[in-house]
N, C-alpha and C. Protein backbone atom coordinates (compact mmCIF):
# COMPACT_ATOMS: atom_id res chain seq x y z
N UNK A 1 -76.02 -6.53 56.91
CA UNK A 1 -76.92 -6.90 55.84
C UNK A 1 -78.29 -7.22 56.43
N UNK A 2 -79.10 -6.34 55.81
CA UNK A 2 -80.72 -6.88 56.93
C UNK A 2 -81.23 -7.98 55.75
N UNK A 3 -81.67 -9.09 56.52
CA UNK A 3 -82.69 -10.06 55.49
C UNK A 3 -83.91 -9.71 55.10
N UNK A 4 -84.29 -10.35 53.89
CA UNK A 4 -85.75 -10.18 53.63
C UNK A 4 -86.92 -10.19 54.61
N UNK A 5 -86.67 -10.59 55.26
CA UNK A 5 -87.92 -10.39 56.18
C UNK A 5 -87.93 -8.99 57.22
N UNK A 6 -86.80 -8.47 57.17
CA UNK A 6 -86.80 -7.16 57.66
C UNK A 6 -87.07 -6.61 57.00
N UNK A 7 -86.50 -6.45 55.77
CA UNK A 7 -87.12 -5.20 54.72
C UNK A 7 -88.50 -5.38 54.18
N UNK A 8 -88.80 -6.45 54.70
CA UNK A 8 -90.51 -6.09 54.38
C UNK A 8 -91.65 -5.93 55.83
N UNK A 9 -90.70 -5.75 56.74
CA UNK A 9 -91.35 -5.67 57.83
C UNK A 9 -92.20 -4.38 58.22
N UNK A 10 -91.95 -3.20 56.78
CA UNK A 10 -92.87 -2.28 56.56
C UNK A 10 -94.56 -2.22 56.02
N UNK A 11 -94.75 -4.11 55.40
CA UNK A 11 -95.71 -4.65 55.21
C UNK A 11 -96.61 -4.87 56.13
N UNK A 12 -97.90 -4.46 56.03
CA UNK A 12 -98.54 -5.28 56.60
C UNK A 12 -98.68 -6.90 56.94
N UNK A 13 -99.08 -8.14 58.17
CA UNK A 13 -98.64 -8.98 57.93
C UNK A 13 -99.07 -9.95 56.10
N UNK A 14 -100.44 -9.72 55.64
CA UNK A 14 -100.60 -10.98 55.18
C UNK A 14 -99.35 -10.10 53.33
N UNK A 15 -99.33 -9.15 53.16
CA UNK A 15 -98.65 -8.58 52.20
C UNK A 15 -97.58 -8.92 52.61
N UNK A 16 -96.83 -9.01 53.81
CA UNK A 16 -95.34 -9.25 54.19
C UNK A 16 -95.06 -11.17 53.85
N UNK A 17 -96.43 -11.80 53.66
CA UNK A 17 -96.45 -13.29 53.53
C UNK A 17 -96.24 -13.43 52.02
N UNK A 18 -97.04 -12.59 51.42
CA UNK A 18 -97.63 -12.71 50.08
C UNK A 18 -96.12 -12.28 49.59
N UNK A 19 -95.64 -11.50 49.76
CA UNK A 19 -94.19 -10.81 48.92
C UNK A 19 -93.21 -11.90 49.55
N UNK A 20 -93.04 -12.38 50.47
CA UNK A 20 -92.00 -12.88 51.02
C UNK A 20 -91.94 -14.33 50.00
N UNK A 21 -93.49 -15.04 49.86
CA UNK A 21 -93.62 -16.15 49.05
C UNK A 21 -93.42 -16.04 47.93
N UNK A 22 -93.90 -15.01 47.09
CA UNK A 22 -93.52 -14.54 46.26
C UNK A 22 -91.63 -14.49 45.22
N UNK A 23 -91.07 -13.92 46.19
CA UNK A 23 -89.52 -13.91 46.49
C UNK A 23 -89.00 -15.40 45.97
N UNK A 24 -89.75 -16.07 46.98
CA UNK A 24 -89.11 -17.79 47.75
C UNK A 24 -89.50 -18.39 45.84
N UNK A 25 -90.71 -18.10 45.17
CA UNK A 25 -90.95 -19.28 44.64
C UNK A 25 -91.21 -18.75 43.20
N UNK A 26 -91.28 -17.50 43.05
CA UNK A 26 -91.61 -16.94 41.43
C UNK A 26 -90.49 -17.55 40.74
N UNK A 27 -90.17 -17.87 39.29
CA UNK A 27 -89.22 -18.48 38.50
C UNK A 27 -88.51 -17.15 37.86
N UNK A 28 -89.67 -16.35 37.61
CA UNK A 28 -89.16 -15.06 36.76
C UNK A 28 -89.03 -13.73 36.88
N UNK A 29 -88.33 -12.83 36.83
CA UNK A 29 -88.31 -11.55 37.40
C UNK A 29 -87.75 -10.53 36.32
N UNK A 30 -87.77 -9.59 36.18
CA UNK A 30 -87.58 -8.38 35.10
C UNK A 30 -86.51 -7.86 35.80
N UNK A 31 -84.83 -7.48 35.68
CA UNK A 31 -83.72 -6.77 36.37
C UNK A 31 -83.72 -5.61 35.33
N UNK A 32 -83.66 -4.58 36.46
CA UNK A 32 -83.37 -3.56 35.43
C UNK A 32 -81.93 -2.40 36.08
N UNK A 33 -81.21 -2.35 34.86
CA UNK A 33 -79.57 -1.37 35.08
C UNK A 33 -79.82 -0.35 33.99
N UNK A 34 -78.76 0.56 34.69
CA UNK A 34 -79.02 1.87 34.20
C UNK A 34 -77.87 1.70 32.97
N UNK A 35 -77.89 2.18 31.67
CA UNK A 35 -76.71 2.58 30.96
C UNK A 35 -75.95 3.54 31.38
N UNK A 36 -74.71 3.78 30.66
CA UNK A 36 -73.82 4.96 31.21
C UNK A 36 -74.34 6.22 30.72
N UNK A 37 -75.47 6.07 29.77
CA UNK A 37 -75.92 7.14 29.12
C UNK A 37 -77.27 7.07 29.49
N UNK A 38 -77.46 6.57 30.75
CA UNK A 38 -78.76 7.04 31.50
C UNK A 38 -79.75 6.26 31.12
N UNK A 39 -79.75 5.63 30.28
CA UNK A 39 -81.24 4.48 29.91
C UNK A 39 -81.20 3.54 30.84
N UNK A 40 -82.36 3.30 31.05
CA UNK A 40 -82.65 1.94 31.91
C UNK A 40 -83.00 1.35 30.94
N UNK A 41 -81.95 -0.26 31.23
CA UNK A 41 -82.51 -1.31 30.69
C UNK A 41 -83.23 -2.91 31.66
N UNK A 42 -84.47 -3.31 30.87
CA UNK A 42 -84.94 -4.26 31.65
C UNK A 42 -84.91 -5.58 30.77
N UNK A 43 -84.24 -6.85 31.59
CA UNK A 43 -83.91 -8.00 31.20
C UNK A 43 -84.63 -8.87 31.97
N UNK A 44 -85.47 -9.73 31.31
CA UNK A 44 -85.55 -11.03 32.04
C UNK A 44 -84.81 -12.15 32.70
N UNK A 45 -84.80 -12.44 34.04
CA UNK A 45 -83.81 -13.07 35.06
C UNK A 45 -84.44 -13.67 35.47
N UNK A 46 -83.41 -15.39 35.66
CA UNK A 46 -84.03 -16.22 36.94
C UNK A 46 -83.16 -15.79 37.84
N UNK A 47 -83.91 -15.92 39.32
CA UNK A 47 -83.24 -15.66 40.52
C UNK A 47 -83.72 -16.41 41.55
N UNK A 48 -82.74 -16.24 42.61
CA UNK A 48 -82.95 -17.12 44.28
C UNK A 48 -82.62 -16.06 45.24
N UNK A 49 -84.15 -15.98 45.65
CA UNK A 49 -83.45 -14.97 47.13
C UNK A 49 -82.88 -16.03 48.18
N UNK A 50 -82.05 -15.45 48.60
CA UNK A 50 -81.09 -16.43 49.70
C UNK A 50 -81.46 -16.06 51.04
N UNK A 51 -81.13 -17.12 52.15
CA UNK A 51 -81.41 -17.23 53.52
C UNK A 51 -80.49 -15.74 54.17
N UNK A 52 -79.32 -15.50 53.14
CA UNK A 52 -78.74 -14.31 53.52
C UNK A 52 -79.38 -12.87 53.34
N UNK A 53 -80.48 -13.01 52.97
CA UNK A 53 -81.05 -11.62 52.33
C UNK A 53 -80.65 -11.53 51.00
N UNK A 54 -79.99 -11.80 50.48
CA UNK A 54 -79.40 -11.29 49.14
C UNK A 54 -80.08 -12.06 48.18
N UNK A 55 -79.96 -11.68 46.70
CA UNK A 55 -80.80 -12.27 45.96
C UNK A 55 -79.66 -12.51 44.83
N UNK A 56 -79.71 -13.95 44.27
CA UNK A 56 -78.38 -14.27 43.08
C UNK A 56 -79.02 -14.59 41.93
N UNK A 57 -78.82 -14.46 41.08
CA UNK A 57 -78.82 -14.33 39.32
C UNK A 57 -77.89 -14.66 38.96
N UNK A 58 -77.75 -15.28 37.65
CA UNK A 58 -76.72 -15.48 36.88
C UNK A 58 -76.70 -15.15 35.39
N UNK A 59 -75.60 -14.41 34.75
CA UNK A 59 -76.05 -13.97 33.87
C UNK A 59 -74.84 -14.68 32.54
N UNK A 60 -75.00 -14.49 31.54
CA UNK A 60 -73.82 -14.69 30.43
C UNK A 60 -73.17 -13.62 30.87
N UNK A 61 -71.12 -13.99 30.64
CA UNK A 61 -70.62 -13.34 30.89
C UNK A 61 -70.36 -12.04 29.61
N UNK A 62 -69.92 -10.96 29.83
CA UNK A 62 -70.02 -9.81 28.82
C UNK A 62 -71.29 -9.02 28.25
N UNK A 63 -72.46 -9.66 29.43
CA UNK A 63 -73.65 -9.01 28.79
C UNK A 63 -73.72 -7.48 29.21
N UNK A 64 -74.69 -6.79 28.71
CA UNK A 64 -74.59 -5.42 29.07
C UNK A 64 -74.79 -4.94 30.52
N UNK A 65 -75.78 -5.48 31.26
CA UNK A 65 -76.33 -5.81 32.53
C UNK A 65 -74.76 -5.59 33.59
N UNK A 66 -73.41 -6.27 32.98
CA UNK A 66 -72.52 -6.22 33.96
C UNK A 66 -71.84 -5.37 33.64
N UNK A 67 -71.55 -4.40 32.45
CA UNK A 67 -71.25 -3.44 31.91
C UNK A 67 -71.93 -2.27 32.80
N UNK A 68 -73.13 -2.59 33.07
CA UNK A 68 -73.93 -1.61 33.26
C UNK A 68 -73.77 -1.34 35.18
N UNK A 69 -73.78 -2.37 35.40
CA UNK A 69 -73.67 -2.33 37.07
C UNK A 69 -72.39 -2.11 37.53
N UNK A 70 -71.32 -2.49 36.82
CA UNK A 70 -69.88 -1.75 37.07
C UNK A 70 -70.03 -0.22 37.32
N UNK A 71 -70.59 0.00 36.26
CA UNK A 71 -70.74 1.66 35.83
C UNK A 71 -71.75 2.37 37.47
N UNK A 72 -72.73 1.74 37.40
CA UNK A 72 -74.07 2.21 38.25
C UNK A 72 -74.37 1.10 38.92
N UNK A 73 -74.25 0.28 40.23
CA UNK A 73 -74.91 -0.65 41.19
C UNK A 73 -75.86 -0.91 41.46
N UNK A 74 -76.78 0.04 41.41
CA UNK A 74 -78.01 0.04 41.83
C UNK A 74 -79.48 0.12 40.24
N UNK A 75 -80.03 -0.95 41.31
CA UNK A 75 -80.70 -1.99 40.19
C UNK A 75 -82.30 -2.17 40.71
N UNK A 76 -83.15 -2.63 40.20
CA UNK A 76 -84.19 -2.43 40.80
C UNK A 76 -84.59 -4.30 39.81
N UNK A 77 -85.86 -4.86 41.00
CA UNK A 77 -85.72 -6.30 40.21
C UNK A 77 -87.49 -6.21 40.84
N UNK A 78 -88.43 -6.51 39.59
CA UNK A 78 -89.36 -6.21 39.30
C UNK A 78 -90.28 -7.93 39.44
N UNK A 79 -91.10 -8.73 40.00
CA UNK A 79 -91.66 -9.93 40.09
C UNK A 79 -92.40 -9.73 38.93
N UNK A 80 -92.95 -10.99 38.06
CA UNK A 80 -93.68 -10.78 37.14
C UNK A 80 -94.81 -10.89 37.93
N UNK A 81 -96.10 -10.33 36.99
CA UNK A 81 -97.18 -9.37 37.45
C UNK A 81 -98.65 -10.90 37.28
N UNK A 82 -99.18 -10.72 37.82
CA UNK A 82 -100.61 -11.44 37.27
C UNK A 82 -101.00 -10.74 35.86
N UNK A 83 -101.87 -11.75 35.46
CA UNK A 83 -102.83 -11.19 34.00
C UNK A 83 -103.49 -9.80 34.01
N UNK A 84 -103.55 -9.53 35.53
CA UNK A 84 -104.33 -7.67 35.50
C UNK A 84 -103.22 -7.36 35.64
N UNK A 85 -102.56 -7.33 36.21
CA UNK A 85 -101.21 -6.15 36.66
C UNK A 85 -101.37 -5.98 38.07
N UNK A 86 -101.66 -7.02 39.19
CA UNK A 86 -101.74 -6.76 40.35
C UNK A 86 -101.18 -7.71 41.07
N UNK A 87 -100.87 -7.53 42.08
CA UNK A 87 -99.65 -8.52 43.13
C UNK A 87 -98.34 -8.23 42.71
N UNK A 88 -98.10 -7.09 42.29
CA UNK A 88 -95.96 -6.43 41.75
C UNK A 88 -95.40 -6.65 43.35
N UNK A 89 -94.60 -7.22 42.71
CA UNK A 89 -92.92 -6.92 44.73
C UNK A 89 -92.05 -6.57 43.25
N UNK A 90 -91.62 -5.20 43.76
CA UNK A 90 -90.53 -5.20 43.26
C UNK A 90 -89.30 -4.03 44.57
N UNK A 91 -88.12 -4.90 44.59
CA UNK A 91 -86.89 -5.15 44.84
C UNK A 91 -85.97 -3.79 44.75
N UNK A 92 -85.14 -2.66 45.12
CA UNK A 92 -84.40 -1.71 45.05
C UNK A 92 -83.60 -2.31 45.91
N UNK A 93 -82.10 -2.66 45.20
CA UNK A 93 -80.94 -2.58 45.43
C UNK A 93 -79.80 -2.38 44.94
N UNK A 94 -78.93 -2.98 45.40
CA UNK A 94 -77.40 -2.69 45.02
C UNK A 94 -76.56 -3.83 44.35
N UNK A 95 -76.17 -4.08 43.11
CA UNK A 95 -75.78 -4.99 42.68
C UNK A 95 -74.31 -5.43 42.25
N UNK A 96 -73.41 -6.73 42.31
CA UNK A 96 -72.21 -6.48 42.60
C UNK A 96 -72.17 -8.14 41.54
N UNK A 97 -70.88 -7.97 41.06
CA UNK A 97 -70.54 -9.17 40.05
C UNK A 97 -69.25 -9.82 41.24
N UNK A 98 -70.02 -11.50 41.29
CA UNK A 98 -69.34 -12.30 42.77
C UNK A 98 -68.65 -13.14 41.56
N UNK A 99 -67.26 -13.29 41.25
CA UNK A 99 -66.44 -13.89 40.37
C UNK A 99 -66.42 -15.46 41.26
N UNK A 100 -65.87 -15.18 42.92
CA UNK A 100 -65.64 -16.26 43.67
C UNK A 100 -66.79 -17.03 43.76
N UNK A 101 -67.77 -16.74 43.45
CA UNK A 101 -69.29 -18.07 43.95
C UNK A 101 -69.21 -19.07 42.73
N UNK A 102 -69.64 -20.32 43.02
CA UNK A 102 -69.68 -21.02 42.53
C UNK A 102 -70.53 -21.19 41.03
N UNK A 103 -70.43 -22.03 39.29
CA UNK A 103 -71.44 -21.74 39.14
C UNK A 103 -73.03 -21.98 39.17
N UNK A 104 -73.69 -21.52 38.71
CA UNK A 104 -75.03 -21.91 38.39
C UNK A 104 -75.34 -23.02 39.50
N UNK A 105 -74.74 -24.38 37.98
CA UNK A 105 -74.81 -25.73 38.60
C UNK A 105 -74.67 -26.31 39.53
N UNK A 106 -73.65 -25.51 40.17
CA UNK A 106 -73.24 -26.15 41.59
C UNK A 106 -73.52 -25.20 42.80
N UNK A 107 -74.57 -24.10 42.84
CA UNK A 107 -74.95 -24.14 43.85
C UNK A 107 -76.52 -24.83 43.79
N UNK A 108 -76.56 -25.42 45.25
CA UNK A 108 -77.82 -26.14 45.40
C UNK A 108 -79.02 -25.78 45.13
N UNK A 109 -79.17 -24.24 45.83
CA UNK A 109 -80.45 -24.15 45.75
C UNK A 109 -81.20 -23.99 44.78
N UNK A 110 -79.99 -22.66 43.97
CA UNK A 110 -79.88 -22.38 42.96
C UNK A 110 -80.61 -23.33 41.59
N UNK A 111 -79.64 -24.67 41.77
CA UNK A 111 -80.29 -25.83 41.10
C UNK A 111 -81.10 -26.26 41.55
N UNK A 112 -81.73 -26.38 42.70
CA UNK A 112 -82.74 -26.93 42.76
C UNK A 112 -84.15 -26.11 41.97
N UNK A 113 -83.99 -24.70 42.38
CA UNK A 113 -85.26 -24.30 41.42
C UNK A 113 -85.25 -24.47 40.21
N UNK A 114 -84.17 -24.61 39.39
CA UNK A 114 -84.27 -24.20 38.16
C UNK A 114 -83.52 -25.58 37.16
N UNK A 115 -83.70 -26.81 38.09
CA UNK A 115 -83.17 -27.37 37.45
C UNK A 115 -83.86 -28.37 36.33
N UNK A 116 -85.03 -28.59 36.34
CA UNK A 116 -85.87 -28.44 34.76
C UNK A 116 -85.70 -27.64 34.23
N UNK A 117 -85.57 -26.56 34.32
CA UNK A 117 -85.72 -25.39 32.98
C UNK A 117 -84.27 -25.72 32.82
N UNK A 118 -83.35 -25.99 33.40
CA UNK A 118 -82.06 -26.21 33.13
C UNK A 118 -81.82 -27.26 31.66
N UNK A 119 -82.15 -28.16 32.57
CA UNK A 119 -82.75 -29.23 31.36
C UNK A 119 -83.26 -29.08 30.28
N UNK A 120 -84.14 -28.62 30.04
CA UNK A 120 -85.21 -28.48 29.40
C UNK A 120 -84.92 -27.40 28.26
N UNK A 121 -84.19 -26.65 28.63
CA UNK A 121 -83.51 -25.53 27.70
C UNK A 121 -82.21 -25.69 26.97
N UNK A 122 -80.94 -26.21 27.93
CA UNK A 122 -79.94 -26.19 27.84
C UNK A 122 -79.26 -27.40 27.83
N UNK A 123 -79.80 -28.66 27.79
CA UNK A 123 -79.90 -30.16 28.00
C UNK A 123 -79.51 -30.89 29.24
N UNK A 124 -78.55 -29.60 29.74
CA UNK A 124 -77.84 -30.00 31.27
C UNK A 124 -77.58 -28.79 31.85
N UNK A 125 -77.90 -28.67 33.06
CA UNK A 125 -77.40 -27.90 33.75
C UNK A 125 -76.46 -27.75 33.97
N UNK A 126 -74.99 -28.28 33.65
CA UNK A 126 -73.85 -28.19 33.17
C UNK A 126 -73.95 -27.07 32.37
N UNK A 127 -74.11 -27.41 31.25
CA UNK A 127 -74.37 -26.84 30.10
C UNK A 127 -74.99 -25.21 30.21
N UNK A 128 -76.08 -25.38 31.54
CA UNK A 128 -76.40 -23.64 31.77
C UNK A 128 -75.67 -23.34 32.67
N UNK A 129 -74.64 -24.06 33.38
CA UNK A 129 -73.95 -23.49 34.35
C UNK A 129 -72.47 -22.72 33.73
N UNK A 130 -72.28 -23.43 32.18
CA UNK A 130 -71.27 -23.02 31.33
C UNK A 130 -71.47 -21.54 30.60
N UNK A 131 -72.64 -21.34 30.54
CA UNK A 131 -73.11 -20.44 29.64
C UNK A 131 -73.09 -19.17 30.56
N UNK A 132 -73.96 -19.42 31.47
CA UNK A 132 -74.11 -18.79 32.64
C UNK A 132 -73.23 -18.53 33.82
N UNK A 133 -72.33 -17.84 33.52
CA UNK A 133 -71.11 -18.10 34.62
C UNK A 133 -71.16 -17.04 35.44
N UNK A 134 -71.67 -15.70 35.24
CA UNK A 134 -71.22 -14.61 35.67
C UNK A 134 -72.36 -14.57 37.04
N UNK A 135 -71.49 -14.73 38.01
CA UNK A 135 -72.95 -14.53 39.19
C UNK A 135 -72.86 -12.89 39.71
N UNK A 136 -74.34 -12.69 39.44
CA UNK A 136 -74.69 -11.03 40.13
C UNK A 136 -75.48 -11.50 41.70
N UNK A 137 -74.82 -10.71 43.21
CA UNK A 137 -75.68 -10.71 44.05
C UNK A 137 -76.12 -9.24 44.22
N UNK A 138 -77.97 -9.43 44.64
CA UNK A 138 -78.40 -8.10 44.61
C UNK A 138 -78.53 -8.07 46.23
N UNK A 139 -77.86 -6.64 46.78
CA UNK A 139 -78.32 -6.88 48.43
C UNK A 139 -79.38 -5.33 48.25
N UNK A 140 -80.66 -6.06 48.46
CA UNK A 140 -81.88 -4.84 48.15
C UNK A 140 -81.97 -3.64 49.44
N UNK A 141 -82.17 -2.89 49.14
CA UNK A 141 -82.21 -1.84 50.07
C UNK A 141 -83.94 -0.97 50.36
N UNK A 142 -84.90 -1.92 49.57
CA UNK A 142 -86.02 -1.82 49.62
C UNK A 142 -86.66 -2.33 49.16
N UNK A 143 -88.17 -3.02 49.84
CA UNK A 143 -89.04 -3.69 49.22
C UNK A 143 -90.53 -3.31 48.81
N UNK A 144 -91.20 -3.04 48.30
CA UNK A 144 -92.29 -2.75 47.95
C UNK A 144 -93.44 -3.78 47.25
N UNK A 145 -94.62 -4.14 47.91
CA UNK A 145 -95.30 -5.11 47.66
C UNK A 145 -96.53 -4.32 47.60
């Protein structure tokens, strides 16, 4: 598994800083899966790229997204954009539904980014860790900044 910092080691350095921070601290990202009938669909996702390279999401279980990645793995995960449309990292990989990881709530880091909006949405992060059970890890196979 190569980490993020390898796969952007095709960056120049301060673009390899800018995408890498990027990664570490954006809240929001656009995932997009293919249907079985060939449409791409794009969903709004919170995510955590991990110290492992890999990047985790969590989604409601039975949404189409895991329908869709059963079918087709490969997924592409898009950073939201500035007000012009400039500074995009977006993400090409391979995506896999991890039943054994823990949820939401109880992984750390996980909660640590998101645990106001946790709040703030869902009253407890309990509560989004209930909703939210299905963990997707993406292991990217390319980065583009």
């Amino acid at each position: 598994m190569r980490l993020l910092a390898d796969l952007t080691d095709h960056l120049a350095e301060t673009d390899r800083q800018r995408v890498q921070a990027r990664l570490r601290s954006n809240l929001m990202a656009w995932l997009t899966t293919v249907r079985t009938d060939g449409q791409p669909v794009s969903v709004p996702v919170w995510f955590l790229a991990r110290d492992d390279g890999t990047i985790l999401i969590y989604s409601r279980p039975h949404k189409a997204k895991l329908h869709n990645i059963a079918a087709n793995p490969k997924v592409s995960l898009g950073l939201d954009v500035t007000d012009v449309g400039r500074d995009v990292v977006r993400v090409e990989g391979v995506a896999r539904h991890e039943p054994t990881l823990p949820s939401a709530d109880q992984d750390p880091a996980y909660r640590a980014k998101y645990v106001e909006r946790m709040a703030a949405l869902f009253e407890t992060p309990e509560n989004f860790g209930e909703q939210f059970s299905a963990a997707l890890v993406i292991t990217p196979t390319k980065i583009y900044g």
